[in-house]
Protein backbone atom coordinates (compact mmCIF):
# COMPACT_ATOMS: atom_id res chain seq x y z
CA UNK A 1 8.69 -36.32 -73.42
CA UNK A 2 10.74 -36.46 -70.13
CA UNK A 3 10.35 -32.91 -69.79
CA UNK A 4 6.57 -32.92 -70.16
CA UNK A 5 6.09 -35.36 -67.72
CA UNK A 6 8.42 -33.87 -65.24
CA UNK A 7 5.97 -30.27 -65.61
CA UNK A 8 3.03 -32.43 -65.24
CA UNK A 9 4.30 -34.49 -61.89
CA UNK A 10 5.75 -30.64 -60.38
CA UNK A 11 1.91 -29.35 -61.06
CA UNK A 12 0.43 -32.28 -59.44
CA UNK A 13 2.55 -32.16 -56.10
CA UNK A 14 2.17 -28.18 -56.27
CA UNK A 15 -1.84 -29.29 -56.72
CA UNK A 16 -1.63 -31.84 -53.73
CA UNK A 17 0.64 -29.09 -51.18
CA UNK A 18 -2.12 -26.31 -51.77
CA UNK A 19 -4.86 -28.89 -50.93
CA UNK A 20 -3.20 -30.02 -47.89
CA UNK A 21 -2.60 -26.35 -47.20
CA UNK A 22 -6.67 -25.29 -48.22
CA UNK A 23 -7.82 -28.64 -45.85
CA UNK A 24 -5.71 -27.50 -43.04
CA UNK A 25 -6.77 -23.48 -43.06
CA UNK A 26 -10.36 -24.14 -43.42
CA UNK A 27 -10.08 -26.66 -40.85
CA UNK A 28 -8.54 -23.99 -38.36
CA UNK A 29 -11.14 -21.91 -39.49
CA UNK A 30 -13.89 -24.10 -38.44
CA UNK A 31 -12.47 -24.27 -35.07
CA UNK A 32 -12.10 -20.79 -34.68
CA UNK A 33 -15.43 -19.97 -35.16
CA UNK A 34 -16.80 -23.01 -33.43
CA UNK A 35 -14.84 -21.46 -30.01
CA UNK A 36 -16.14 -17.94 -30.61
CA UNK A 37 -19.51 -18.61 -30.40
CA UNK A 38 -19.23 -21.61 -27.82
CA UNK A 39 -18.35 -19.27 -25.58
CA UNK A 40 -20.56 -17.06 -23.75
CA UNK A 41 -20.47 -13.48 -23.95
CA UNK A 42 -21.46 -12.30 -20.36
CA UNK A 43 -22.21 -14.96 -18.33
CA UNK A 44 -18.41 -16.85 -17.78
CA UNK A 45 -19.31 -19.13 -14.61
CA UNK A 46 -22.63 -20.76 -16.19
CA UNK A 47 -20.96 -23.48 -16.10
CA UNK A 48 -24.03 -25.66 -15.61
CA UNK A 49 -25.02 -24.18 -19.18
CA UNK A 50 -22.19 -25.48 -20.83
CA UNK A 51 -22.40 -29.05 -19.18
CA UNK A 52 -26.05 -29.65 -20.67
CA UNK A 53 -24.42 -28.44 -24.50
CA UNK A 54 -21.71 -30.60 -23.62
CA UNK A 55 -21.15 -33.96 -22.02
CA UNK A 56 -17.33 -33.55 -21.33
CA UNK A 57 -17.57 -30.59 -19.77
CA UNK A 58 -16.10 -29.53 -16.70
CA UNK A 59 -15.94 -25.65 -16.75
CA UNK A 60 -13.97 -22.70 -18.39
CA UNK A 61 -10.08 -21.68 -17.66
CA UNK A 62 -9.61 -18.17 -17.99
CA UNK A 63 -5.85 -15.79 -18.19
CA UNK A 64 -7.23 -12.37 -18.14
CA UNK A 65 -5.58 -10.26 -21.24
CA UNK A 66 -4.57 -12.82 -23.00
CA UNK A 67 -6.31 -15.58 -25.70
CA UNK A 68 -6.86 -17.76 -23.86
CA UNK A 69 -10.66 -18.06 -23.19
CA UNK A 70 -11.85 -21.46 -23.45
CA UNK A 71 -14.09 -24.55 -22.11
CA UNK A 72 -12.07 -26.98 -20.59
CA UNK A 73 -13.23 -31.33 -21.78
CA UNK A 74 -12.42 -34.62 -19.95
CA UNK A 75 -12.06 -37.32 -22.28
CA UNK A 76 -11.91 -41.36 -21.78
CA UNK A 77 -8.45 -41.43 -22.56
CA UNK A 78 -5.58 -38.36 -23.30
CA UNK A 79 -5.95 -38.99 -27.29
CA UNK A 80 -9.78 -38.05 -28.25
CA UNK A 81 -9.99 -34.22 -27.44
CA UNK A 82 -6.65 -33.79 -29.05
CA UNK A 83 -8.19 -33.99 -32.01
CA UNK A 84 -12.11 -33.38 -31.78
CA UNK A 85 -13.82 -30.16 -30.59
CA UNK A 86 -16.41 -29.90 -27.41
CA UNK A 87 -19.41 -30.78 -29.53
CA UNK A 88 -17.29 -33.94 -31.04
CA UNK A 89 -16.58 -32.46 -34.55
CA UNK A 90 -13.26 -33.97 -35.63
CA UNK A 91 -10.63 -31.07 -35.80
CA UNK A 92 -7.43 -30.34 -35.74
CA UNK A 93 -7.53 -27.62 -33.13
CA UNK A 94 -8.97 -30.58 -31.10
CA UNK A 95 -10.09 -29.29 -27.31
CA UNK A 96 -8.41 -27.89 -23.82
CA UNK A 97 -8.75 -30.72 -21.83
CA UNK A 98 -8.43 -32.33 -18.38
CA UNK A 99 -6.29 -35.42 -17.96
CA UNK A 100 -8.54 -38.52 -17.75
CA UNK A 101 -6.79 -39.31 -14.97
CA UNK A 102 -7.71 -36.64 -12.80
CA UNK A 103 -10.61 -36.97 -10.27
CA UNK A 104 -11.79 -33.38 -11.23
CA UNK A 105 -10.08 -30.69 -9.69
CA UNK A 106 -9.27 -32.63 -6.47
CA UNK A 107 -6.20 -34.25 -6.63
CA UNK A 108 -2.99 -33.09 -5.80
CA UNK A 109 -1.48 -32.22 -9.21
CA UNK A 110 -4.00 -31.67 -12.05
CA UNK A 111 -3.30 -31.36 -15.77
CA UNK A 112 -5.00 -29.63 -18.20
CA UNK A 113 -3.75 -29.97 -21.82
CA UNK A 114 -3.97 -27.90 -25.08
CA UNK A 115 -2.29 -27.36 -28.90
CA UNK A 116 -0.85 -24.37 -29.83
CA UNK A 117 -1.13 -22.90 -33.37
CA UNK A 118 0.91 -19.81 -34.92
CA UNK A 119 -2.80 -17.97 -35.24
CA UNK A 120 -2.58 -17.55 -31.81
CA UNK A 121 -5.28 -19.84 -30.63
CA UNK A 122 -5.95 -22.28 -27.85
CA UNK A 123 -2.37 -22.77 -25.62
CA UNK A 124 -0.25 -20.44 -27.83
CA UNK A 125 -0.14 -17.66 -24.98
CA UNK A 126 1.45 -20.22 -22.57
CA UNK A 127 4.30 -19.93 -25.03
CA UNK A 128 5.05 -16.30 -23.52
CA UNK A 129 5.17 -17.00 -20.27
CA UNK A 130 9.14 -18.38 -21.44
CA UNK A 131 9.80 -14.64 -20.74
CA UNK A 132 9.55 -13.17 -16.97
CA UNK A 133 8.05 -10.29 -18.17
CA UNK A 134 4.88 -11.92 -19.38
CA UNK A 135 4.43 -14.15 -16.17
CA UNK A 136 4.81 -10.87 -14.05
CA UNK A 137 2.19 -9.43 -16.07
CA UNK A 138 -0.21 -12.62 -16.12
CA UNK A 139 0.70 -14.73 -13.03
CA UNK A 140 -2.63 -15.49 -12.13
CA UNK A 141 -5.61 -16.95 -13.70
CA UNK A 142 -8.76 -18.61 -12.90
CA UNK A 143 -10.93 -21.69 -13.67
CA UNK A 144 -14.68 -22.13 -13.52
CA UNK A 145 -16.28 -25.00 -12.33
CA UNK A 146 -19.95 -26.07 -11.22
CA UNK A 147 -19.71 -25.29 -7.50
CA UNK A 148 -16.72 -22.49 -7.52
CA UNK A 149 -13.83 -20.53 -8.80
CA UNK A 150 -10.72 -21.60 -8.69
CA UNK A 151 -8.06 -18.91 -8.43
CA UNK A 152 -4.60 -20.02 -9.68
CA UNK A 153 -1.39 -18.46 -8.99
CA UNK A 154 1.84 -19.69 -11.04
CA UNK A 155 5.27 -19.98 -9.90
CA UNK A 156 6.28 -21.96 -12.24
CA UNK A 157 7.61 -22.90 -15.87
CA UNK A 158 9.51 -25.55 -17.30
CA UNK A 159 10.21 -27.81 -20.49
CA UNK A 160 10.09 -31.26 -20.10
CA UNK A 161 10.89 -34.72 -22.81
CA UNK A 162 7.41 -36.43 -22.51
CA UNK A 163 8.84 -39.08 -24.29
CA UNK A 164 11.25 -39.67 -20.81
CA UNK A 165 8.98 -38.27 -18.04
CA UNK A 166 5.48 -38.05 -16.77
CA UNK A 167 3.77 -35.28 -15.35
CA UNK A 168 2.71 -36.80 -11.40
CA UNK A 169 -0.80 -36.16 -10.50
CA UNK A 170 -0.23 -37.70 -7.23
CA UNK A 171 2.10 -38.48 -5.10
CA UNK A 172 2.91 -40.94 -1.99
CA UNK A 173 4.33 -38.72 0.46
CA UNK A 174 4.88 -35.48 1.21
CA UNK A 175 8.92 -35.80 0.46
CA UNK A 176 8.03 -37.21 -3.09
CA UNK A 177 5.53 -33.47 -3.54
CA UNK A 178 8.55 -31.77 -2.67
CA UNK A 179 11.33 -33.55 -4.31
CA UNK A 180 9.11 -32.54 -7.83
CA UNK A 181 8.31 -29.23 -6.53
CA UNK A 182 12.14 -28.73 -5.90
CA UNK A 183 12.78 -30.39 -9.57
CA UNK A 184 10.04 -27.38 -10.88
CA UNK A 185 12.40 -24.18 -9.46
CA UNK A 186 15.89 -26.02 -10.33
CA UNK A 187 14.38 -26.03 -14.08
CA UNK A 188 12.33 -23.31 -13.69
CA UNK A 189 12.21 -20.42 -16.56
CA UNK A 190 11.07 -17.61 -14.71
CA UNK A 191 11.88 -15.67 -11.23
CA UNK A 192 8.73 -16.26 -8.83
CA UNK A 193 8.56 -15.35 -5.28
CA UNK A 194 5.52 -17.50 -4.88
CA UNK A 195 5.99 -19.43 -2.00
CA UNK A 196 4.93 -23.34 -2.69
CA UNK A 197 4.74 -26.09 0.38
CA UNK A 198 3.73 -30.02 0.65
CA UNK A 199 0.08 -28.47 1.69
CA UNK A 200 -0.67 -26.37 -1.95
CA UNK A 201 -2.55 -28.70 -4.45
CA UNK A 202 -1.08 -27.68 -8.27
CA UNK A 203 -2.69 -26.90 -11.69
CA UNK A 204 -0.13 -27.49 -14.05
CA UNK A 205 -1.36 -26.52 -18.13
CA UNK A 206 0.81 -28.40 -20.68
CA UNK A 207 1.24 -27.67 -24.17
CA UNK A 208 3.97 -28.50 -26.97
CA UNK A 209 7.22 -26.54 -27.16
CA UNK A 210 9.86 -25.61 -29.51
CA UNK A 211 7.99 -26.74 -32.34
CA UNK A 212 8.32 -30.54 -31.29
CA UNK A 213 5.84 -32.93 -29.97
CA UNK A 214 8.10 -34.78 -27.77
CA UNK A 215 9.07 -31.10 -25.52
CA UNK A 216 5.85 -29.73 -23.61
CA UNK A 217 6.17 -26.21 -22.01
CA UNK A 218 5.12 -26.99 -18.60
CA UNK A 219 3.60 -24.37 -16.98
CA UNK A 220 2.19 -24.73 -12.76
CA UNK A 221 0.43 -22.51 -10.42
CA UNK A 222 -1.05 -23.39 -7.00
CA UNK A 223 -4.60 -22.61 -6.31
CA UNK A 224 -5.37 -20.00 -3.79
């Protein structure tokens, strides 16, 4: 009898693992298709377009050769796009979004977040840029807005404890933007002769690293 009922409770937890496992891949899947055909196929800076689909929306970020192709959301708060797409659908792949924080693309240090999955979607490339010879290959990117293009140039990657430190968006002097920029190339992962001073604004794109949620892989360019 003990044996029976041991078979029976091993089939239902088998059951209940490929559920969670079906749930989670269709809900990828969703995703997926829902950013392949958000995005437009030959008109990139219509950003205007996408704002009138889209509430959130602020624009597109862009890193030539690599997946990372996507619109960019500000929220209310830093929780709701981590888990809903652009048109609201709850997800898992959730959104790449702007810190609510940020006035738009005009302070001094703006954040843009993302997930990372092991299908290589949404902020999955930023995982490569660990190794020099992917930054020297993709140090420069660009984001779309309403009004302009914003090039970015990276000089910087890092890995940081969220649970111990904030990312600054700004700062009160000039010695405090250069105390964090010095605290950047002291940590920094990669070999950049990108030259950084108090009067470069940042774009810094955050995602998780090493497989934790408490470690983001910080990665910062200034714009040009």
């Amino acid at each position: 009898m003990l044996k029976k009922v041991l078979i029976i409770l091993c089939f239902v937890i088998c059951l209940l693992f490929l559920s969670l496992f079906t749930f989670e891949y269709l809900d990828k899947q969703e995703g997926e298709n829902f950013y392949k055909n958000v995005l437009p196929s030959n008109n990139l800076i219509d950003v205007d377009e996408l704002k009138k689909e889209y509430d959130e929306a602020i624009g597109y970020i862009e890193i030539p050769d690599t997946n990372i192709y996507y619109p960019i959301m500000q929220g209310k708060d830093n929780s709701y796009y981590l888990k809903h797409l652009s048109n609201g659908d709850s997800n898992k792949m959730g959104s790449i979004f702007l810190d609510y924080q940020n006035n738009g693309f005009d302070d001094k240090n703006t954040i843009i977040y993302g997930h990372n999955f092991n299908n290589g979607t949404m902020f999955s490339d930023l995982l490569n840029y660990k190794s020099n010879e992917f930054y020297k290959e993709h140090s420069k990117y660009n984001i779309y807005i309403s009004d302009r293009k914003i090039e970015v140039e990276i000089f910087g990657v890092y890995i940081v404890d969220a649970t111990k430190e904030e990312i600054p968006i700004n700062f009160e002097n000039s010695d405090d933007f250069n105390d964090y920029l010095d605290k950047i190339l002291e940590n920094n992962l990669i070999t950049s002769n990108t030259e950084v001073d108090e009067n470069d604004r940042l774009i810094t794109l955050c995602t998780c690293a090493n497989g934790s949620w408490e470690n983001r892989l910080i990665v910062v360019g200034k714009t040009l």
